[in-house]
C-alpha atoms as a PDB file:
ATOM      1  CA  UNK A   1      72.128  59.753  66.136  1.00  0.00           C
ATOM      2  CA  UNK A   2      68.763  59.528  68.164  1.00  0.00           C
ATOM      3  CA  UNK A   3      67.395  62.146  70.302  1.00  0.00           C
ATOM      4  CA  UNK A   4      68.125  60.329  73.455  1.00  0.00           C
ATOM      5  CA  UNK A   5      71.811  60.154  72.352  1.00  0.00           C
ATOM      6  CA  UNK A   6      72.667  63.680  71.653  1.00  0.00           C
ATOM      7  CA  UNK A   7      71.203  64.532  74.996  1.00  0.00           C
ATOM      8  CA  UNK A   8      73.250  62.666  77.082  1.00  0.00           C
ATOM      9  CA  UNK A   9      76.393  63.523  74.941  1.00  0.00           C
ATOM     10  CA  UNK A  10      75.066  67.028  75.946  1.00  0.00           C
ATOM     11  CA  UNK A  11      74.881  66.619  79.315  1.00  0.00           C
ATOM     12  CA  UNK A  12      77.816  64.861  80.006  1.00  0.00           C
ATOM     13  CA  UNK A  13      80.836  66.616  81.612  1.00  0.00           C
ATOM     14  CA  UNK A  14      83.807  67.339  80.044  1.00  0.00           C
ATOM     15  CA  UNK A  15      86.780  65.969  82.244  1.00  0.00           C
ATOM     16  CA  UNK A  16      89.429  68.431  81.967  1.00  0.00           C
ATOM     17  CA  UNK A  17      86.703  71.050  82.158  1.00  0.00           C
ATOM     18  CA  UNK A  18      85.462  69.375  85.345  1.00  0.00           C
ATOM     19  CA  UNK A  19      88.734  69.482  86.591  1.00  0.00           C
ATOM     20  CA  UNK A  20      89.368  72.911  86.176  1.00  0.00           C
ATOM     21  CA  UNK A  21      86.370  73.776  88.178  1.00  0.00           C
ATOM     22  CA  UNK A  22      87.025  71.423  90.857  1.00  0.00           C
ATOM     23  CA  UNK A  23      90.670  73.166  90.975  1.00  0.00           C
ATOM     24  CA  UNK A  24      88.872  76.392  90.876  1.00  0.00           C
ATOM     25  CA  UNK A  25      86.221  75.516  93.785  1.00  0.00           C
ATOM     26  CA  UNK A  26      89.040  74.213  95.860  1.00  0.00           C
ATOM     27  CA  UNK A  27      91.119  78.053  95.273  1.00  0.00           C
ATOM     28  CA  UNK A  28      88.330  79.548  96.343  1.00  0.00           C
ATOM     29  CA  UNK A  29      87.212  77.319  99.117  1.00  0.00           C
ATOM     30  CA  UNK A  30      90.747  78.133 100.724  1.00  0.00           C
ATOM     31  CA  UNK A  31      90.468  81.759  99.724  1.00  0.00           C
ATOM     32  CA  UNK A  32      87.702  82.328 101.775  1.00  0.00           C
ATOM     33  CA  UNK A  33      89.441  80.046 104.666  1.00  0.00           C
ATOM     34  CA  UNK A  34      92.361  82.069 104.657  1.00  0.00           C
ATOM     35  CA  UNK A  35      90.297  85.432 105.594  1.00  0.00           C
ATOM     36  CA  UNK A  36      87.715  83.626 107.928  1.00  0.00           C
ATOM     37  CA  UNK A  37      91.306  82.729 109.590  1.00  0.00           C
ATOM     38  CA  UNK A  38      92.617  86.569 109.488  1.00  0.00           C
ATOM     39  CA  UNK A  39      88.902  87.950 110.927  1.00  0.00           C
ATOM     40  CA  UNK A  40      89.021  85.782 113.560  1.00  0.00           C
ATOM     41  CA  UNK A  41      92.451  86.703 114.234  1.00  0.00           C
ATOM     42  CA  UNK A  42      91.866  90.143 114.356  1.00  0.00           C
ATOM     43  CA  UNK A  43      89.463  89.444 117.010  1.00  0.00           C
ATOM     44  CA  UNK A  44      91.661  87.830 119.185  1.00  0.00           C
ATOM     45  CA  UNK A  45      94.057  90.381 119.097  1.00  0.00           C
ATOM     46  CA  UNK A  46      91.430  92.915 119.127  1.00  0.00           C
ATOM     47  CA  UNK A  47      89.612  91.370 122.367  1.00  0.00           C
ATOM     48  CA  UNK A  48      92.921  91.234 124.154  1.00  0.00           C
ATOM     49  CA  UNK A  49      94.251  94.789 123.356  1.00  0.00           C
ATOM     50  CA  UNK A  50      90.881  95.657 125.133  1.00  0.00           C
ATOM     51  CA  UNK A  51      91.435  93.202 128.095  1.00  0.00           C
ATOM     52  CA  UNK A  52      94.519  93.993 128.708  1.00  0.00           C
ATOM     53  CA  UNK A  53      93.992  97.838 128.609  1.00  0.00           C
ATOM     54  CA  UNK A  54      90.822  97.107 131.096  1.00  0.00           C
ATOM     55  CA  UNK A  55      92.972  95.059 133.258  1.00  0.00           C
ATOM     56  CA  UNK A  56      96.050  97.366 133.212  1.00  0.00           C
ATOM     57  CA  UNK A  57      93.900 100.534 133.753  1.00  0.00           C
ATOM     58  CA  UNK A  58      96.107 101.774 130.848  1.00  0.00           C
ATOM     59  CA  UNK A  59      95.082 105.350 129.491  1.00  0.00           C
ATOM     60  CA  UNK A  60      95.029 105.894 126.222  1.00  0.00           C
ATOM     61  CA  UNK A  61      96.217 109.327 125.202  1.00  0.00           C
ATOM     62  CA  UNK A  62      93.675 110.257 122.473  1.00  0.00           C
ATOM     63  CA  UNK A  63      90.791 109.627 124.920  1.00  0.00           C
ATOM     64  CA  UNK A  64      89.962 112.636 127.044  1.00  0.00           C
ATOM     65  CA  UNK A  65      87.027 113.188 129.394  1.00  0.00           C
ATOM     66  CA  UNK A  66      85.802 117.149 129.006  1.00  0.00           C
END
């Protein structure tokens, strides 16, 4: 076998390899969707707990003024 040979049987991807990693990119792609999605919905639903309580005039019992 020639040097140029072996190095591009080196080089070359396995498939089922490379489809395992594509399959594991694509898990972890959506991973990370799925939280971006539940941070931003905590801010929605953070932002409007705090509209509506500024809107409402609603007093929250653990806040005192001394």
């Amino acid at each position: 076998m020639t040097e140029s040979a072996s190095v591009k049987c080196a080089s070359e991807p396995n498939r089922s390899m490379n489809g395992e990693s594509r399959l594991a990119s694509l898990a972890a792609v959506r991973s990370r969707w799925s939280a971006l999605e539940r941070d931003w919905q905590s801010v929605v639903v953070g932002a409007t707990v705090v509209a509506l309580v500024s809107l409402l005039d609603v007093h929250i019992p653990w806040v005192w003024s001394w």
